[in-house]
N, C-alpha and C. Protein backbone atom coordinates (compact mmCIF):
# COMPACT_ATOMS: atom_id res chain seq x y z
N UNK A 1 -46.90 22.62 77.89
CA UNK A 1 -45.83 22.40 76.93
C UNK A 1 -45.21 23.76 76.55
N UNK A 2 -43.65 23.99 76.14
CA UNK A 2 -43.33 24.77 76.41
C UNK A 2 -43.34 25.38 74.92
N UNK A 3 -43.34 26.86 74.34
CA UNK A 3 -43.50 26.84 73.27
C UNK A 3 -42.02 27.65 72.55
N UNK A 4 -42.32 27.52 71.09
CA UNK A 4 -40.33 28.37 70.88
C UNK A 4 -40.64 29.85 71.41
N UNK A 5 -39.56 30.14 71.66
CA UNK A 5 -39.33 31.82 71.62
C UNK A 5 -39.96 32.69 70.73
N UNK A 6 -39.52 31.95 69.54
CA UNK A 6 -40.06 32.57 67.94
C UNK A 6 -40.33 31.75 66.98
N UNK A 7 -41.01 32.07 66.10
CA UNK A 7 -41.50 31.17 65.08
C UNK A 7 -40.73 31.06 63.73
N UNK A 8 -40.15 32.64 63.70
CA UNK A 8 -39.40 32.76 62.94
C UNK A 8 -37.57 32.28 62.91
N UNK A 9 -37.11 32.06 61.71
CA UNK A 9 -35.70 31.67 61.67
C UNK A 9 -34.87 32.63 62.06
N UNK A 10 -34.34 32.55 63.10
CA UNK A 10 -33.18 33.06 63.21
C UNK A 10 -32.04 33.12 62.45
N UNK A 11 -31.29 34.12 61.68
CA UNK A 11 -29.91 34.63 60.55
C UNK A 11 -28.93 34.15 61.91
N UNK A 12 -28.03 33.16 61.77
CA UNK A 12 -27.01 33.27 62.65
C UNK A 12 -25.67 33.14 61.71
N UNK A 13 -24.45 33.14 62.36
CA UNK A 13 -23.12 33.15 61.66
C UNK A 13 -22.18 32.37 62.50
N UNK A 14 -21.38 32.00 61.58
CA UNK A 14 -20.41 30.96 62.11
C UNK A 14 -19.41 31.31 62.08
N UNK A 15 -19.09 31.85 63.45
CA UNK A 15 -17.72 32.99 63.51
C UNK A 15 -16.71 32.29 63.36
N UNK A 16 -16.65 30.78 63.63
CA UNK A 16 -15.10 30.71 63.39
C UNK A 16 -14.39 29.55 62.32
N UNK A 17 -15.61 30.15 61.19
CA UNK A 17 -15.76 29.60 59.81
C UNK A 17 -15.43 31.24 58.65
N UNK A 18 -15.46 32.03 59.72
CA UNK A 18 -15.23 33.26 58.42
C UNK A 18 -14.11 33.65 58.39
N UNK A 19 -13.50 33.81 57.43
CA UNK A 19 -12.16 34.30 56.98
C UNK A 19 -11.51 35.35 57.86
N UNK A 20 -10.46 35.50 57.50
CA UNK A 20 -9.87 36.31 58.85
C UNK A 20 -10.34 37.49 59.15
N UNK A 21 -10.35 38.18 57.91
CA UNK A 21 -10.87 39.93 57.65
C UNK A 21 -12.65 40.54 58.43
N UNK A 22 -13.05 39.26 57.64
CA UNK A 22 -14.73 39.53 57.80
C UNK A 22 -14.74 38.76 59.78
N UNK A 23 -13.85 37.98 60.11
CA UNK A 23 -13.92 37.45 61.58
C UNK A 23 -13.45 38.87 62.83
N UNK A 24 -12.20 39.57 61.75
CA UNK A 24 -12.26 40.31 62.91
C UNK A 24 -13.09 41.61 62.60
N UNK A 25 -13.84 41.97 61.29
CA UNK A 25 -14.75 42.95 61.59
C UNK A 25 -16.27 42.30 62.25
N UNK A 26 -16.37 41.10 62.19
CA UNK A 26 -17.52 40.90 63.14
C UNK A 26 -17.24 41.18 64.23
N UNK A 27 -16.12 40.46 65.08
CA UNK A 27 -15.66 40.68 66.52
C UNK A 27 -15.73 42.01 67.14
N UNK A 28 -15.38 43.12 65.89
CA UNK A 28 -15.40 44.33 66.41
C UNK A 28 -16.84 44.96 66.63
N UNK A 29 -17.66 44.60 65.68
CA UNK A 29 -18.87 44.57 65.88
C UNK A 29 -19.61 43.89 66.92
N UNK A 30 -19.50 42.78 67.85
CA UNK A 30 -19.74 42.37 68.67
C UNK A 30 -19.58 43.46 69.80
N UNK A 31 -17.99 43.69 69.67
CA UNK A 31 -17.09 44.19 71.25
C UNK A 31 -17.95 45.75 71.32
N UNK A 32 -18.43 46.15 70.20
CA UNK A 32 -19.40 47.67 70.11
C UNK A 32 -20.65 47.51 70.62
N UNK A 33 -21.56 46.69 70.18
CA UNK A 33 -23.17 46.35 69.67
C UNK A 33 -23.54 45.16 70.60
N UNK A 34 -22.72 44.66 71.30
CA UNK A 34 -23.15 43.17 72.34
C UNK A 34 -21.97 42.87 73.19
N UNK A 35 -21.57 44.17 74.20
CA UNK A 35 -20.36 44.01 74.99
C UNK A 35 -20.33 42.60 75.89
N UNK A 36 -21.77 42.43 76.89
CA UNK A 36 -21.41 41.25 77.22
C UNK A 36 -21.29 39.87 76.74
N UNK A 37 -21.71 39.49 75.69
CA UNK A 37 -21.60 38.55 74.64
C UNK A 37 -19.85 38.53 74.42
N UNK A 38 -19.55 39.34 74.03
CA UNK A 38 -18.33 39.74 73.74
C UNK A 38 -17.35 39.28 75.22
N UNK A 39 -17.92 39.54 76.70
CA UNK A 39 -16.80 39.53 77.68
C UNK A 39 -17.30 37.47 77.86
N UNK A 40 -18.69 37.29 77.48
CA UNK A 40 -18.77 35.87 77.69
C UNK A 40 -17.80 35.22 76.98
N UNK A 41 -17.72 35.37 75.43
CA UNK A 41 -16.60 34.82 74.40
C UNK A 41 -15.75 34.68 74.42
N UNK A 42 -15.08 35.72 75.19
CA UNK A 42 -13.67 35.49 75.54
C UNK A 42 -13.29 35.27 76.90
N UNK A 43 -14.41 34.93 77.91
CA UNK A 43 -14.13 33.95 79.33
C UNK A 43 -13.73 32.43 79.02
N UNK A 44 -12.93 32.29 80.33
CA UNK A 44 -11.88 31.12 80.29
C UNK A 44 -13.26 30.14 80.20
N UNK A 45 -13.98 30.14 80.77
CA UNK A 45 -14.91 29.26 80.92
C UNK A 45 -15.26 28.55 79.39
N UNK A 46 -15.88 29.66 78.30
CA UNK A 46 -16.19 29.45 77.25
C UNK A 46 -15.12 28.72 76.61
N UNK A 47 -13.89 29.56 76.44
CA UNK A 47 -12.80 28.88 75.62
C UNK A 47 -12.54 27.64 76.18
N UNK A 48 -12.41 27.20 77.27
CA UNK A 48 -12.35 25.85 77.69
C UNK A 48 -13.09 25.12 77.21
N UNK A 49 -15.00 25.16 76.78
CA UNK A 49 -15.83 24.46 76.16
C UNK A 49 -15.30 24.33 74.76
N UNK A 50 -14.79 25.09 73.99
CA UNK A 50 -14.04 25.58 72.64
C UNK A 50 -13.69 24.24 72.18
N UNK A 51 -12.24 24.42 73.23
CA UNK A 51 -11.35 23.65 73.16
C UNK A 51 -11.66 22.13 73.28
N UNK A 52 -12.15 21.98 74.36
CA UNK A 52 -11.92 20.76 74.84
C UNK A 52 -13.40 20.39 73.86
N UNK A 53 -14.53 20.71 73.81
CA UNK A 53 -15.29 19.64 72.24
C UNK A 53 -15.14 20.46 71.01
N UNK A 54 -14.14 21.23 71.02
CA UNK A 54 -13.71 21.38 69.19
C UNK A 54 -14.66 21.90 68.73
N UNK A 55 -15.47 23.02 69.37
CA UNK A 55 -16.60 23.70 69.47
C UNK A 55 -16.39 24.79 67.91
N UNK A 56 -17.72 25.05 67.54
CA UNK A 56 -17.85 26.26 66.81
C UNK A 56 -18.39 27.35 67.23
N UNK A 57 -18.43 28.57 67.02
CA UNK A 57 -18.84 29.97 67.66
C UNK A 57 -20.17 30.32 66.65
N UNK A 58 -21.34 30.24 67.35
CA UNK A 58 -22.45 30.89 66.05
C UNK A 58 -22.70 31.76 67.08
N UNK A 59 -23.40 32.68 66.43
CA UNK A 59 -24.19 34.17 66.84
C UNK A 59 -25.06 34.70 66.02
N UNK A 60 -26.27 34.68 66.78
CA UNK A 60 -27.09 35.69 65.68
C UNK A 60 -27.07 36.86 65.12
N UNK A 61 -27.37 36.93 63.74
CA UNK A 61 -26.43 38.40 63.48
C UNK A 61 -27.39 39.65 63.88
């Protein structure tokens, strides 16, 4: 049986629930501190999942 990763809670954020200011200083913080996260987020691939189920963006902070 397979077991969690961690036991502990993961802090995540709901990027595209935060206000404009604090959305684009996270983003910038991403595009610094988690470049490929950052080139996944903004692949067509992802935004297509976005879109088409009206998706939300979390990330652990």
């Amino acid at each position: 049986m397979a077991r969690p990763l961690s036991r502990q809670a993961r802090r995540q954020v709901n990027l595209s629930r935060l206000p404009p200011a604090e959305k684009r200083a996270a983003w910038e913080r991403i595009k610094k501190d988690r470049p490929a996260l950052a080139s996944l987020l903004q692949s067509e691939e992802v935004q297509a999942l976005i879109r088409t189920f009206n998706a939300e963006v979390w990330v652990d902070e």
